[in-house]
N, C-alpha and C. Protein backbone atom coordinates (compact mmCIF):
# COMPACT_ATOMS: atom_id res chain seq x y z
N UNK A 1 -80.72 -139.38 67.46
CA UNK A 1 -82.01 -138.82 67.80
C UNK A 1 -82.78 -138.50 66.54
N UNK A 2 -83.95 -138.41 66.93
CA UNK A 2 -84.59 -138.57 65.32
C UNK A 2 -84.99 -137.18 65.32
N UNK A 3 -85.60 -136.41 64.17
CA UNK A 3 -85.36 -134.96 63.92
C UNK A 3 -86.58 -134.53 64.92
N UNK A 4 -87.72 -135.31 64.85
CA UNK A 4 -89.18 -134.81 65.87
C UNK A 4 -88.56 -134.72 67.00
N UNK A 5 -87.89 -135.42 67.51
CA UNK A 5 -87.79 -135.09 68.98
C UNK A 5 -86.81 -133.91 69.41
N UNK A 6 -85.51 -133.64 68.18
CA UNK A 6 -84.85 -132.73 68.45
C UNK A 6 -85.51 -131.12 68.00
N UNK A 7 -86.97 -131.59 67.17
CA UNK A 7 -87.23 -130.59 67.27
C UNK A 7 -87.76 -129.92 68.70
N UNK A 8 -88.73 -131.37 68.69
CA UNK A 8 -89.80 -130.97 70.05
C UNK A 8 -88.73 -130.52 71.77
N UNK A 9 -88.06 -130.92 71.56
CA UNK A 9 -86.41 -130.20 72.61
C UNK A 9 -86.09 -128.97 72.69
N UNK A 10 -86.22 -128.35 71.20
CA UNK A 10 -85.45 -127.18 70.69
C UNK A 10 -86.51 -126.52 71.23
N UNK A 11 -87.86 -126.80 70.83
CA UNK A 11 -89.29 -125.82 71.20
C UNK A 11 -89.46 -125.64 72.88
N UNK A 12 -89.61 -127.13 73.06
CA UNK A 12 -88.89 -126.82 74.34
C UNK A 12 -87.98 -125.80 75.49
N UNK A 13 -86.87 -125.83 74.50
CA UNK A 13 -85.99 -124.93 75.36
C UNK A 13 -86.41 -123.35 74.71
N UNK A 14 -86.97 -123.25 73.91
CA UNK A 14 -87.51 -121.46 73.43
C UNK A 14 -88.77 -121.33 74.33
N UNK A 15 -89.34 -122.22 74.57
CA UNK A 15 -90.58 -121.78 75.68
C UNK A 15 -90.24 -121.30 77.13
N UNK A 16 -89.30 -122.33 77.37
CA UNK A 16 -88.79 -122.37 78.99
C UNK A 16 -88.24 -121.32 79.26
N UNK A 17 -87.49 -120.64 78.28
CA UNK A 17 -86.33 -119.62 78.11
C UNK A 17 -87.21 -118.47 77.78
N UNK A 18 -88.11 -118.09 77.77
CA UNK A 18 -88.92 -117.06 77.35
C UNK A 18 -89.23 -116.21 78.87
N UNK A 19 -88.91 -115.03 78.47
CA UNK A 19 -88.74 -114.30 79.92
C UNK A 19 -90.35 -113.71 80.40
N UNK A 20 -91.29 -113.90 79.67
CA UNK A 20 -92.52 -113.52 79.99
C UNK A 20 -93.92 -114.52 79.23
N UNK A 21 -94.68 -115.31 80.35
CA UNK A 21 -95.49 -115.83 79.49
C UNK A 21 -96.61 -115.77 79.58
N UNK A 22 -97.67 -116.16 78.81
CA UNK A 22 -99.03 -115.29 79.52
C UNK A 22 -99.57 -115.40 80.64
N UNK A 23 -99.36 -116.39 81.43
CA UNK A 23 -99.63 -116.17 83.00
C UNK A 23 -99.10 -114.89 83.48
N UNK A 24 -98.02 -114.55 83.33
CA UNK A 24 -97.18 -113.77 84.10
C UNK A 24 -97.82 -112.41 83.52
N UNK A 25 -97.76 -112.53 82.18
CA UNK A 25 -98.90 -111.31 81.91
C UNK A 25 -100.35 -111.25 82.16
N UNK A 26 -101.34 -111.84 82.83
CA UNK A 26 -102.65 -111.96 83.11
C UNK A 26 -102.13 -111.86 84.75
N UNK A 27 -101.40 -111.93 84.95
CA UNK A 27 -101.03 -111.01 86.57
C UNK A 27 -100.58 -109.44 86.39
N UNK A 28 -99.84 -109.60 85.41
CA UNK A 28 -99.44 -108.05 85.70
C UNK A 28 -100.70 -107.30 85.54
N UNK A 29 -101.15 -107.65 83.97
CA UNK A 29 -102.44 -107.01 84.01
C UNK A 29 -103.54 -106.78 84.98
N UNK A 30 -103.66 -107.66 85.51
CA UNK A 30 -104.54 -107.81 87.03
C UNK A 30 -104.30 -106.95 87.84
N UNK A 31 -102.89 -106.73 88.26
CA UNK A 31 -102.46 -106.18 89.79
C UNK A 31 -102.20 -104.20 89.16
N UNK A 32 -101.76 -104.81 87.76
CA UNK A 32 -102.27 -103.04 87.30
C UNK A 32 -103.45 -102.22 87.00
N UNK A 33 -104.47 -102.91 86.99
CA UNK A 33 -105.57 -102.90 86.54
C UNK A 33 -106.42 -102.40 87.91
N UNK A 34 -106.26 -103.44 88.66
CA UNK A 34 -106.25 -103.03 90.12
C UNK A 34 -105.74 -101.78 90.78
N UNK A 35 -104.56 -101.77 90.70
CA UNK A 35 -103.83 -100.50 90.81
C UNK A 35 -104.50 -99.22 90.64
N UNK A 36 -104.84 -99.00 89.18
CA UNK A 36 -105.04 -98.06 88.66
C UNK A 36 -106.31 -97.55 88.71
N UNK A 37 -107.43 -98.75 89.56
CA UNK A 37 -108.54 -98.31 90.40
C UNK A 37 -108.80 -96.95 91.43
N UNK A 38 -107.42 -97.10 91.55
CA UNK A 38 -107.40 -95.58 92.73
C UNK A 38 -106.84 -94.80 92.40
N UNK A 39 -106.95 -94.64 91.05
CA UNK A 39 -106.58 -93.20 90.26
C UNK A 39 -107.68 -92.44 89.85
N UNK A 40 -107.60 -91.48 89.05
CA UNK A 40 -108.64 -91.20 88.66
C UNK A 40 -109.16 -91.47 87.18
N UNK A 41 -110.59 -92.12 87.42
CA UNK A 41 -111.49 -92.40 86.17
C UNK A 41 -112.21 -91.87 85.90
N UNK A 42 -112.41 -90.53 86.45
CA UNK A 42 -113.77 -89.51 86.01
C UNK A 42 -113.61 -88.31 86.61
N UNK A 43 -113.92 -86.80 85.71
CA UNK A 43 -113.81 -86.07 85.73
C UNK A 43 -114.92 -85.12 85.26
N UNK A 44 -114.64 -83.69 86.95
CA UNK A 44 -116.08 -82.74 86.00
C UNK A 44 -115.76 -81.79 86.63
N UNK A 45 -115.45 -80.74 85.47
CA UNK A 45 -115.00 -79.82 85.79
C UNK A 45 -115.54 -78.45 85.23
N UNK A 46 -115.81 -77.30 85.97
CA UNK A 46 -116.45 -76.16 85.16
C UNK A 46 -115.62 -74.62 85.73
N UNK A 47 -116.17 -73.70 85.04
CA UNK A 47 -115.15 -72.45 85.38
C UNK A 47 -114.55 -72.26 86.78
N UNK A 48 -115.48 -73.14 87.96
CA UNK A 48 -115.69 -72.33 89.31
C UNK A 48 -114.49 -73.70 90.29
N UNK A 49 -115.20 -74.66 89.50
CA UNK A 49 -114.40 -75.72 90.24
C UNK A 49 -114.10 -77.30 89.62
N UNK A 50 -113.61 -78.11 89.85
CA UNK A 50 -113.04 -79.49 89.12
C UNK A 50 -112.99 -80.47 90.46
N UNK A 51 -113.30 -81.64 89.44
CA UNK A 51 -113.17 -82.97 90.85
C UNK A 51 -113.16 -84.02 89.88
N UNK A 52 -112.36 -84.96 90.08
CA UNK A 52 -112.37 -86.64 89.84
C UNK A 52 -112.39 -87.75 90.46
N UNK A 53 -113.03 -88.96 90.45
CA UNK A 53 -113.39 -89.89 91.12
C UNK A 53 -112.77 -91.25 90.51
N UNK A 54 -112.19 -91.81 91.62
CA UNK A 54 -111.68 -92.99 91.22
C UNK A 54 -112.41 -93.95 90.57
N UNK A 55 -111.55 -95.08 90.37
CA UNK A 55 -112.40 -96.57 89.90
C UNK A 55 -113.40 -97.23 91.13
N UNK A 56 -113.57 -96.58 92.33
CA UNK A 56 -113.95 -97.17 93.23
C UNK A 56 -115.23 -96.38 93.34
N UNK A 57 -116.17 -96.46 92.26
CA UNK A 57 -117.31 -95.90 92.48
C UNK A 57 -118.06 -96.34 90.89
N UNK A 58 -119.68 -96.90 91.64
CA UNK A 58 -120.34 -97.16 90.53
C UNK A 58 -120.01 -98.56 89.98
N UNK A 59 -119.70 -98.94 88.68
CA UNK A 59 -119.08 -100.24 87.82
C UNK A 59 -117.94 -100.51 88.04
N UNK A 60 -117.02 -99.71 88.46
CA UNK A 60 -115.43 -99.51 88.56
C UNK A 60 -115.31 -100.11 89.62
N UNK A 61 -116.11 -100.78 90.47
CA UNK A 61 -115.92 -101.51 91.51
C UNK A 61 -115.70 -103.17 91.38
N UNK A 62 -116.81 -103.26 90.36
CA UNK A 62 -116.41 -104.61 90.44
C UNK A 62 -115.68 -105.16 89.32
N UNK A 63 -115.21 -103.98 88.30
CA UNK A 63 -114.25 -104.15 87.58
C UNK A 63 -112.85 -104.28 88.11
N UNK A 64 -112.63 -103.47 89.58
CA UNK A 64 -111.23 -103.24 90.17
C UNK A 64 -111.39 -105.06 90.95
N UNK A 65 -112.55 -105.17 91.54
CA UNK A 65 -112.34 -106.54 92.06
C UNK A 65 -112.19 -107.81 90.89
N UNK A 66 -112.61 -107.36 89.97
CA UNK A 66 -112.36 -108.69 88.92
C UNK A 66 -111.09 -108.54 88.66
N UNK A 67 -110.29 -107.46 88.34
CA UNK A 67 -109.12 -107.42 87.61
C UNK A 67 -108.50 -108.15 88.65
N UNK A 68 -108.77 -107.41 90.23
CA UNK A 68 -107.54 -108.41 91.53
C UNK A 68 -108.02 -109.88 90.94
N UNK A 69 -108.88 -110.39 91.43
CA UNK A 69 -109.38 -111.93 91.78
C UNK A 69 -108.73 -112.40 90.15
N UNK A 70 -108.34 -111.75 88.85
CA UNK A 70 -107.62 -112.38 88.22
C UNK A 70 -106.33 -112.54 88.73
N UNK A 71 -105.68 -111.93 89.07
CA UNK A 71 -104.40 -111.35 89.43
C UNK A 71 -104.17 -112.58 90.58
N UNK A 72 -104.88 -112.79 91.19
CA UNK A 72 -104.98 -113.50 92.40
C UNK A 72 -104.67 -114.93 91.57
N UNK A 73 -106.28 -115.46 91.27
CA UNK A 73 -106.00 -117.23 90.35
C UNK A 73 -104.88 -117.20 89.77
N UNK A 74 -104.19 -116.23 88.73
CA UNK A 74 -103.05 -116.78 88.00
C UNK A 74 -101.77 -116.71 89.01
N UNK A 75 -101.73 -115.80 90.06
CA UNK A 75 -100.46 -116.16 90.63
C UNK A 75 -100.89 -117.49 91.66
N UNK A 76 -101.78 -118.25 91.90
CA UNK A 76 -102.14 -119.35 92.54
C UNK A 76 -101.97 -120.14 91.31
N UNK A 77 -102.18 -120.16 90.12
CA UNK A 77 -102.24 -121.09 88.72
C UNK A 77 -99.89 -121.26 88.81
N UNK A 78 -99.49 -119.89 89.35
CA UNK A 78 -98.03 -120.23 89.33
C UNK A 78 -97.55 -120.52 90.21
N UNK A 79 -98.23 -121.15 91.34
CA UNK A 79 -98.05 -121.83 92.10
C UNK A 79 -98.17 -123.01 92.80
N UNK A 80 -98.73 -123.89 91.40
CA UNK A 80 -99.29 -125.16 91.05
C UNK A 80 -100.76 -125.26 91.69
N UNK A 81 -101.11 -124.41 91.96
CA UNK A 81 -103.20 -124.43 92.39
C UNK A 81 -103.62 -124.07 90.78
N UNK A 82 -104.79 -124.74 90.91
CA UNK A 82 -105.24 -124.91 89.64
C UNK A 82 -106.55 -125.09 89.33
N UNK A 83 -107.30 -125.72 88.28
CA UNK A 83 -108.33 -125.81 88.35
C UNK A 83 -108.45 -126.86 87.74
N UNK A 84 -107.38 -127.39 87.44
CA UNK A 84 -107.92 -129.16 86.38
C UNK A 84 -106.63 -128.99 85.32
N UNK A 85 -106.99 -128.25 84.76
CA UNK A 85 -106.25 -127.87 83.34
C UNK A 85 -106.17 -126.45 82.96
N UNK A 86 -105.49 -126.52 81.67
CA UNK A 86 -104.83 -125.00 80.94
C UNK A 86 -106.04 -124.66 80.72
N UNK A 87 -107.23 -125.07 80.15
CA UNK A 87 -108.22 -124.83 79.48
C UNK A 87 -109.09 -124.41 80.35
N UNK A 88 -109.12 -125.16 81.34
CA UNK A 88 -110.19 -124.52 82.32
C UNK A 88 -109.64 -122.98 83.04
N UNK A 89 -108.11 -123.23 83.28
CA UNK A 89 -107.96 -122.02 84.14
C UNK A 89 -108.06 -120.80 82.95
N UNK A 90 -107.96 -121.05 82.01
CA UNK A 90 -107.46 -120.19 80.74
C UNK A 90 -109.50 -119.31 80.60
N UNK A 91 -110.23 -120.43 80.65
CA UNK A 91 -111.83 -120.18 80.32
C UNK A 91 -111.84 -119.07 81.49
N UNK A 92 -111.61 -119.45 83.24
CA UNK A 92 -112.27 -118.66 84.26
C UNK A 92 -111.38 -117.39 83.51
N UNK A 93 -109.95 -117.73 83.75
CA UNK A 93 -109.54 -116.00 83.64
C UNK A 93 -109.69 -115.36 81.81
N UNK A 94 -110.06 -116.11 81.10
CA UNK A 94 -110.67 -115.10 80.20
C UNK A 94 -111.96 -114.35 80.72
N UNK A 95 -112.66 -115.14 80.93
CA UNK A 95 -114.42 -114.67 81.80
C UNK A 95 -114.18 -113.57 82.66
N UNK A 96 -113.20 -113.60 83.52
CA UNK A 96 -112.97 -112.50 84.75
C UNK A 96 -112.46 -111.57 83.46
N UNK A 97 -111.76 -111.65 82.31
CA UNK A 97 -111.14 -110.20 81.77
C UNK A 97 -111.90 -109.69 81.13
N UNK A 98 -113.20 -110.93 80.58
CA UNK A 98 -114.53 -110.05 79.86
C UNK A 98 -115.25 -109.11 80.49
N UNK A 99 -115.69 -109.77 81.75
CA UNK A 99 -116.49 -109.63 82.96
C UNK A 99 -115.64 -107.83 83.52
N UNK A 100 -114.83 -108.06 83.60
CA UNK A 100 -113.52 -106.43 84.06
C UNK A 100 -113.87 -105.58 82.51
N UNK A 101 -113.87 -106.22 81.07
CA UNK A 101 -114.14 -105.21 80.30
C UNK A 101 -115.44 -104.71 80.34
N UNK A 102 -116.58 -105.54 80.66
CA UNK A 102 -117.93 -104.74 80.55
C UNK A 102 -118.04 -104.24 81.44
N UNK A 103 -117.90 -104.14 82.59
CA UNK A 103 -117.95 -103.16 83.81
C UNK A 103 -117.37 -102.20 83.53
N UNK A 104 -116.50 -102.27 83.12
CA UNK A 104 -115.67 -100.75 82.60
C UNK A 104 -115.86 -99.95 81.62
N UNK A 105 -116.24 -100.52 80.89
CA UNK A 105 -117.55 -99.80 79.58
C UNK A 105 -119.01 -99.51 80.10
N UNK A 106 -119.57 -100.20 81.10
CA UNK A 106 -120.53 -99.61 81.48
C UNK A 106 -120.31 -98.33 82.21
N UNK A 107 -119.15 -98.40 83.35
CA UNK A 107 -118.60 -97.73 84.09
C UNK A 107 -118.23 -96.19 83.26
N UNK A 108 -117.86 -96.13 82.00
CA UNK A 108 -117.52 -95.12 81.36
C UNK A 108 -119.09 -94.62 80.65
N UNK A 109 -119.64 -95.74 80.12
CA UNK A 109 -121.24 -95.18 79.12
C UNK A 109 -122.06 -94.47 80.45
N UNK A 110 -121.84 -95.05 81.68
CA UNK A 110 -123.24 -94.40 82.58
C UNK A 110 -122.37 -93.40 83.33
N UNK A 111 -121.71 -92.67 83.63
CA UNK A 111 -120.84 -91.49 83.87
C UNK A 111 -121.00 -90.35 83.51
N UNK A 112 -121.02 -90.66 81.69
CA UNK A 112 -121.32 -89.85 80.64
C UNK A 112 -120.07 -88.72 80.29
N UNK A 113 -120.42 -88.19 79.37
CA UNK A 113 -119.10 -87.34 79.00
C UNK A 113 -119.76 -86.30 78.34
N UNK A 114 -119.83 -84.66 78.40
CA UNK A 114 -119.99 -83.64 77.55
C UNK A 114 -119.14 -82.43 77.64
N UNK A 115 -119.59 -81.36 77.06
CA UNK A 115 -119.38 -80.45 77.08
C UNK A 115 -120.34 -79.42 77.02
N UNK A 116 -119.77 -78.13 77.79
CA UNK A 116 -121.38 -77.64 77.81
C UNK A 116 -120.50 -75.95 78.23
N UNK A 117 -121.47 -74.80 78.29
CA UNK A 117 -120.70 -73.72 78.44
C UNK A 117 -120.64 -73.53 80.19
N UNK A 118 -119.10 -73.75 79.76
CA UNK A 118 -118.16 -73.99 81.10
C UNK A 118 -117.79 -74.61 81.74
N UNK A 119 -118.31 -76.35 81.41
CA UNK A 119 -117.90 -77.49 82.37
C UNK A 119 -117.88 -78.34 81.09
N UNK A 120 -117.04 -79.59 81.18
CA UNK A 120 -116.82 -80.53 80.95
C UNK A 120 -116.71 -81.73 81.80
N UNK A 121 -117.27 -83.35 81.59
CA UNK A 121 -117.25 -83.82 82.22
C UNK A 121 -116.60 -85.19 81.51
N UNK A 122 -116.20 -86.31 81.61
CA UNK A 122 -115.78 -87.79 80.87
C UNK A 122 -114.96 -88.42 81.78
N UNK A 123 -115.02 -89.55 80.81
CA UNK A 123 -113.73 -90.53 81.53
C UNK A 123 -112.18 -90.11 81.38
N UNK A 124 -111.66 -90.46 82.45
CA UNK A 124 -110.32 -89.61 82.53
C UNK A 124 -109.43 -91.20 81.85
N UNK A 125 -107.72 -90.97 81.70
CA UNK A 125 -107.02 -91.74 81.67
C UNK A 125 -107.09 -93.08 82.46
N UNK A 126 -107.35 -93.37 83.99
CA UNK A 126 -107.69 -94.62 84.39
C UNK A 126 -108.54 -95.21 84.06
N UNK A 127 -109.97 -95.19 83.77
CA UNK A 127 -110.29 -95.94 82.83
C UNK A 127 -110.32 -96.23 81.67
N UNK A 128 -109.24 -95.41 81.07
CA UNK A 128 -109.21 -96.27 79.76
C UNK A 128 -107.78 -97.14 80.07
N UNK A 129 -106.84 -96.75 81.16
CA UNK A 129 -105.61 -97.72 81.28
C UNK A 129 -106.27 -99.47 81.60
N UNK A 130 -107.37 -98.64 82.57
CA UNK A 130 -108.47 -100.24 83.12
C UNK A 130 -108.54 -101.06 81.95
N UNK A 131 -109.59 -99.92 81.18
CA UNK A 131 -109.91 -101.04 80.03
C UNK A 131 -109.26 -101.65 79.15
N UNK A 132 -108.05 -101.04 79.35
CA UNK A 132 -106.90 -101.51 78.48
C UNK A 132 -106.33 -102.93 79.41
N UNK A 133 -105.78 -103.06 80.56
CA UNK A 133 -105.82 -104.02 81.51
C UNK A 133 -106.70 -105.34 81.54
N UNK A 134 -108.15 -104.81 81.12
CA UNK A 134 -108.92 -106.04 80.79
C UNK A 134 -108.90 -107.12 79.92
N UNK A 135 -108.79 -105.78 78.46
CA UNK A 135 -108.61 -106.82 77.25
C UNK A 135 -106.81 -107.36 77.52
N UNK A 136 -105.90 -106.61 77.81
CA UNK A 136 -104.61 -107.80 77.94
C UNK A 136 -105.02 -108.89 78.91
N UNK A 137 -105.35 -108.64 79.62
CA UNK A 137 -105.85 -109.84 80.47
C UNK A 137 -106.73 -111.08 79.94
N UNK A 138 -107.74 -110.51 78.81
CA UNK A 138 -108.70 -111.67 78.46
C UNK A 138 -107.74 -112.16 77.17
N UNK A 139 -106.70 -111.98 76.28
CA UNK A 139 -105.96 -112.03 75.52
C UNK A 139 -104.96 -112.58 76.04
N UNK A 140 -103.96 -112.73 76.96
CA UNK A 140 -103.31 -113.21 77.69
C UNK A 140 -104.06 -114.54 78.18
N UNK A 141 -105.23 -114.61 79.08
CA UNK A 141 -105.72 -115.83 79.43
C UNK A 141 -105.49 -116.69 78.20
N UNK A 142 -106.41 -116.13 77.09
CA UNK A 142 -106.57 -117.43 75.82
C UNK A 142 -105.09 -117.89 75.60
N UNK A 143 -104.25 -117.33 75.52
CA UNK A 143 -102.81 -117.82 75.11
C UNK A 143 -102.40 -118.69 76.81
N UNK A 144 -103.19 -118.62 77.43
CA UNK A 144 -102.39 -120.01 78.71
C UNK A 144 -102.57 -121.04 78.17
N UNK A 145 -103.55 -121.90 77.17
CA UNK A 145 -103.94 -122.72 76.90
C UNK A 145 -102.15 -123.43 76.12
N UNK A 146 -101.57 -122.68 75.17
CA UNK A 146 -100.56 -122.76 74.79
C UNK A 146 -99.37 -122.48 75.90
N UNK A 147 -99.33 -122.72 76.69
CA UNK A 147 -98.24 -122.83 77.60
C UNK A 147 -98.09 -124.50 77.79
């Protein structure tokens, strides 16, 4: 055997053998991202009383639906549905993880966040887990291309 091919074998078997690949991560991210829609992403609270509101209000809406509908194509992309190629499915679900990060930055800028005597108000931990969900997701997509 000549050395290219035993290399291209060897690479081979380190890809196949790899227990997580970015598909599988542009789902998790998705279905957590999703998830974590019905937690809480906003908070306002003052001496007398406190309340937080999920991802399901305002931008956080169609950020929670982009993150699913990623979550969705890539486990259809692992189930041989597709869209043509790596490149194409790799383009939509980067777009859906951009598309999930600016909603969620808008979602946090128009909310607003202060402080003031006796209340405080901002984005809580779910949206920043969201926005964290997005960018693995749009980072994950670009690496399908290399699968």
């Amino acid at each position: 055997m000549s050395s290219s091919m035993m290399h291209s074998q060897s690479r081979v078997r380190q890809t196949s053998t790899h227990p997580m690949v970015a598909t599988d991560v542009v789902i998790l991210a998705g279905v957590v991202g999703f998830i974590i829609t019905f937690f809480s992403w906003y908070s306002i609270s003052s001496s007398s009383f406190s309340t937080t509101i999920s991802g399901w209000h305002d931008w956080g809406i169609p950020a929670g639906i982009l993150l699913g509908i990623g979550a969705l194509l890539a486990i259809g992309r692992t189930m041989g549905m597709s869209l043509g190629t790596n490149a194409a499915d790799s383009a939509v679900l980067a777009l859906i993880g951009i598309a999930a990060i600016i909603c969620t930055i808008i979602f946090m800028a128009t909310e607003g966040s202060g402080y003031g005597a006796g209340y405080s108000t901002g984005p809580m931990w779910g949206a920043w887990v969201g926005l964290a969900c997005g960018i693995v997701m749009t980072l994950a997509a670009l690496a399908v291309t290399r699968e």
